[in-house]
Protein backbone atom coordinates (compact mmCIF):
# COMPACT_ATOMS: atom_id res chain seq x y z
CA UNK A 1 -37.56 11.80 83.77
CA UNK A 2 -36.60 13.82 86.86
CA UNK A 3 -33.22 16.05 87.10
CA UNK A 4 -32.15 13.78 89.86
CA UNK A 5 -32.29 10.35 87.76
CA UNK A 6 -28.95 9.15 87.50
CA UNK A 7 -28.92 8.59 84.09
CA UNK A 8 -29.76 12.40 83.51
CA UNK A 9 -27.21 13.63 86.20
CA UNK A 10 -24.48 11.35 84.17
CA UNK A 11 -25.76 12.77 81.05
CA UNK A 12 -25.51 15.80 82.17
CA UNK A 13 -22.26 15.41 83.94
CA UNK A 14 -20.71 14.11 80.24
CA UNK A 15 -22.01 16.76 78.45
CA UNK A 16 -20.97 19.51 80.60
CA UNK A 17 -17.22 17.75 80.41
CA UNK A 18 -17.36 17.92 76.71
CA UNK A 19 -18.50 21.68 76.63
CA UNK A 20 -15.26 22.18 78.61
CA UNK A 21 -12.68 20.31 77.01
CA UNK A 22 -13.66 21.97 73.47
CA UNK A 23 -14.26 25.24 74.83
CA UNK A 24 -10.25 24.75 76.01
CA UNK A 25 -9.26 23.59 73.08
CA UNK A 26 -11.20 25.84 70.83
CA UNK A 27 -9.49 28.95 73.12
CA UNK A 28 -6.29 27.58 72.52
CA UNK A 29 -6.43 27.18 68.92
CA UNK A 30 -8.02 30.48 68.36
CA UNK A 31 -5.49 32.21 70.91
CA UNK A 32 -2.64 31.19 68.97
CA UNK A 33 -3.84 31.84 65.80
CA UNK A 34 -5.15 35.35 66.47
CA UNK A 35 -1.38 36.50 68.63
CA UNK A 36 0.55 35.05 65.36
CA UNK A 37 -1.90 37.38 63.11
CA UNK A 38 -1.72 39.81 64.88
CA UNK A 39 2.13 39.98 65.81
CA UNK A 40 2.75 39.28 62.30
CA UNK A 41 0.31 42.81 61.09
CA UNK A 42 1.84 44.81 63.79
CA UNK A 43 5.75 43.98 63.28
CA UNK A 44 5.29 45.24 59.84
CA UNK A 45 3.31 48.06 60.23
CA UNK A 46 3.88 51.52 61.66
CA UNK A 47 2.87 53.00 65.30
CA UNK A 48 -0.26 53.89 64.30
CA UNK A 49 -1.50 51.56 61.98
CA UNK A 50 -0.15 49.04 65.17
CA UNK A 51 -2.35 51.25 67.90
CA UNK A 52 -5.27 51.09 65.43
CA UNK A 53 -5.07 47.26 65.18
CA UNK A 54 -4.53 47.18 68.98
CA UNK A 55 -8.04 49.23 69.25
CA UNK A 56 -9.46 46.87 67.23
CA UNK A 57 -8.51 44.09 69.56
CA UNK A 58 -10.24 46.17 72.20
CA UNK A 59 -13.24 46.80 70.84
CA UNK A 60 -14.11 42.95 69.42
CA UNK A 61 -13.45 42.17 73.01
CA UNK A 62 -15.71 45.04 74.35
CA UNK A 63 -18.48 43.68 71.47
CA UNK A 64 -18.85 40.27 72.81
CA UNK A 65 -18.91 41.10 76.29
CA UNK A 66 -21.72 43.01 75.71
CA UNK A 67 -23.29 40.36 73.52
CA UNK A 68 -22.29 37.50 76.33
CA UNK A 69 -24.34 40.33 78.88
CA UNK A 70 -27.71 40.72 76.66
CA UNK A 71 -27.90 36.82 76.70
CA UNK A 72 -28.19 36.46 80.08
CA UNK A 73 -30.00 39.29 80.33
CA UNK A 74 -32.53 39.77 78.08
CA UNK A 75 -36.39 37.86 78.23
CA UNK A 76 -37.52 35.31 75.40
CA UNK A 77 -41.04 36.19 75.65
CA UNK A 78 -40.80 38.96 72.82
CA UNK A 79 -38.81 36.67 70.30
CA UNK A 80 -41.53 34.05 70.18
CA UNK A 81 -44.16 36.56 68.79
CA UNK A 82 -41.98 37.76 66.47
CA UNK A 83 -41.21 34.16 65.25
CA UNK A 84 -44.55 33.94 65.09
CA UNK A 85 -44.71 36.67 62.50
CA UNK A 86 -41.44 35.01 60.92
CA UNK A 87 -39.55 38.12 61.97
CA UNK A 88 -35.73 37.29 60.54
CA UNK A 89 -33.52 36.37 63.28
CA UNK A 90 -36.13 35.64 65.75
CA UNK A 91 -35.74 31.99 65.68
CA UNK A 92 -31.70 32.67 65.67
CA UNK A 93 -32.14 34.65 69.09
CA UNK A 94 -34.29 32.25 70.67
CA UNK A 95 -31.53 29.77 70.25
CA UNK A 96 -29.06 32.23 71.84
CA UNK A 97 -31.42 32.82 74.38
CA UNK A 98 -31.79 29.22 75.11
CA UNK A 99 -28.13 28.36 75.41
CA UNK A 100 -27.42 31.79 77.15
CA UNK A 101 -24.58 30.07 79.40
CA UNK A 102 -22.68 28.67 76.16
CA UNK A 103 -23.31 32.08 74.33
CA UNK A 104 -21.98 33.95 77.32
CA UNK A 105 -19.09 31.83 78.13
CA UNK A 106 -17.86 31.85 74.46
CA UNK A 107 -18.05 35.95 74.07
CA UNK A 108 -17.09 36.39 77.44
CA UNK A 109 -14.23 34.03 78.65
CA UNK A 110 -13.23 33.01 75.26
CA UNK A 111 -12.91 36.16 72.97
CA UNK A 112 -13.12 38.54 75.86
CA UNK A 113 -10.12 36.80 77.26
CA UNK A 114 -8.04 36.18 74.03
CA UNK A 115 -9.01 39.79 73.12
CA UNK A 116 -7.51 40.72 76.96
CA UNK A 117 -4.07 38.63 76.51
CA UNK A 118 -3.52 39.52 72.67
CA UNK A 119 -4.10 43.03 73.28
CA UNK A 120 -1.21 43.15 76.05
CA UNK A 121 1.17 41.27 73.73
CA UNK A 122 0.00 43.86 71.25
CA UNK A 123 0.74 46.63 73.91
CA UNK A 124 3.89 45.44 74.62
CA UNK A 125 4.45 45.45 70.72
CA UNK A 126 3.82 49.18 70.18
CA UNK A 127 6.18 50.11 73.30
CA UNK A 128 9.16 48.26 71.60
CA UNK A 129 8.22 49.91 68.53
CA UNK A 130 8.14 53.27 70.10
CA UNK A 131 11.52 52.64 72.40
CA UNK A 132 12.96 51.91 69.23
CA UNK A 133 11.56 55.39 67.27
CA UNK A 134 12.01 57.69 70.17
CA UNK A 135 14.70 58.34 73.43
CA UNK A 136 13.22 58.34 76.43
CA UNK A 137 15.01 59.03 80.07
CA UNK A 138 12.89 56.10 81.40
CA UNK A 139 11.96 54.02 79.15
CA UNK A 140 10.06 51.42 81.69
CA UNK A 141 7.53 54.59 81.54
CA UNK A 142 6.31 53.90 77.86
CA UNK A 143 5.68 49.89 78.92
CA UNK A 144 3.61 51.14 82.19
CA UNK A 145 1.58 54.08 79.92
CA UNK A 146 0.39 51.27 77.51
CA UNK A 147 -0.71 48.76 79.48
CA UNK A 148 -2.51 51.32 81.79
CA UNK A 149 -4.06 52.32 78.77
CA UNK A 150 -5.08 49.25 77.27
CA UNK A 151 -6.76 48.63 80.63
CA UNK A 152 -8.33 51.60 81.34
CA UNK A 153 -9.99 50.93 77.41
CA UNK A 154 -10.42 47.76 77.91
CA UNK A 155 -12.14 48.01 81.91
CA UNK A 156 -13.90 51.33 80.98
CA UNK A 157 -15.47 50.30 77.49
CA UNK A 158 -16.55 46.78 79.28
CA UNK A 159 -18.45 49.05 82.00
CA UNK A 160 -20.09 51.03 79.49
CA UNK A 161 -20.88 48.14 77.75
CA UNK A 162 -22.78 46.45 80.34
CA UNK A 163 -25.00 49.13 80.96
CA UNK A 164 -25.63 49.25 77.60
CA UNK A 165 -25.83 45.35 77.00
CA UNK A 166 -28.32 44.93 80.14
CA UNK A 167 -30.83 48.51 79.13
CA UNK A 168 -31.16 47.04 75.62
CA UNK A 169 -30.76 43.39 75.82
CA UNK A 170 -33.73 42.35 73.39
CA UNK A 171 -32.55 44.74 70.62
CA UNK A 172 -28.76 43.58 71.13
CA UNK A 173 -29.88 39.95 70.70
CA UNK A 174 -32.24 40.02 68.21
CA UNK A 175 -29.40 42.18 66.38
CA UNK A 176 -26.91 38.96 66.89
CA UNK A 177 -30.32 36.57 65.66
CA UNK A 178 -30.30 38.72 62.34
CA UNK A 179 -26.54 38.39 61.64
CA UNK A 180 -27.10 35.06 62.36
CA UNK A 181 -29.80 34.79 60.27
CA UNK A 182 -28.08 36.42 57.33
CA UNK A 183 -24.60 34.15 57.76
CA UNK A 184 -27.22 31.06 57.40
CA UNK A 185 -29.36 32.20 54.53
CA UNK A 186 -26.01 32.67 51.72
CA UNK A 187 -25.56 28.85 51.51
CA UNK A 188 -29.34 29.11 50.84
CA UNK A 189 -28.90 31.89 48.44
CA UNK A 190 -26.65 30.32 46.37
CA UNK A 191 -28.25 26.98 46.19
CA UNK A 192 -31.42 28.50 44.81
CA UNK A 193 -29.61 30.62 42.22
CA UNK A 194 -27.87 27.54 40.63
């Protein structure tokens, strides 16, 4: 069947509809529930234990990226002979490899992006917090410092990242295949225990 059958274009056509409407759905439901975790840690906690969850938020969002940048990145070839040799998580990162535009679109449009707004509601957070500790002449100042500094983290740990994510691509993904691997051998583990 070629690519330009109808049936196959439709197919595809449906398919790629569906990816969309759950990967908007899925960003809104996970949006919403990480801002009302995280608003509801931070209101209750002090300045710092509010900037560490904030760098937290940062780094998850600097993690994916680079795992959404190995993906497209890095070459299949060396997973198949270690599946061969029924490496752990070589199977797992052929997968990822295979759906590379899925992968990358969930780590980097949806958590990079929920990591990006959540982060500035989390900014904004800390400078009420620290309007309401400290007196400042201008207090629009403390508002500016933290969202320049949320995106200079945010912008400069991404940058890093993808040099990182693109000069070690195979070992970043076949990292992700053995987490993966791991998650999906406890069900196993526990069924052969009983």
């Amino acid at each position: 069947m070629s690519k330009s059958d109808p049936s196959t274009v439709k197919k595809q056509k449906s398919e790629h509809i569906k990816w969309v409407i759950t990967i908007f759905l899925v960003t809104i439901f996970v949006s919403a529930l990480i801002a009302l975790i995280s608003e509801e840690v931070m209101d209750g906690s002090s300045i710092f234990v509010a900037f560490v969850i904030l760098l937290i938020i940062v780094l998850i969002g600097i993690i994916f990226d680079i795992i959404g940048v190995s993906v497209t990145s890095a070459d299949e070839t060396p997973f198949h002979a270690m599946a061969a040799r029924k490496v752990p998580g070589a199977k797992e990162a052929i997968n990822l490899l295979r759906k590379a535009d899925k992968v990358s679109s969930i780590c980097n449009d949806v958590v990079g992006d929920i990591c990006g707004v959540v982060s500035g509601s989390a900014s904004a957070t800390i400078a009420v917090q620290v309007l309401q500790n400290f007196e400042f002449s201008w207090p629009r100042l403390v508002t500016l410092l933290m969202s320049a500094l949320v995106a200079g983290l945010t912008v400069g740990g991404k940058a890093i990242g993808k040099s990182f994510a693109v000069n070690s691509s195979t070992n970043i993904v076949h990292t992700v295949g053995k987490i993966l691997y791991w998650l999906h051998s406890f069900p196993r583990l526990g069924k052969k225990k009983k």
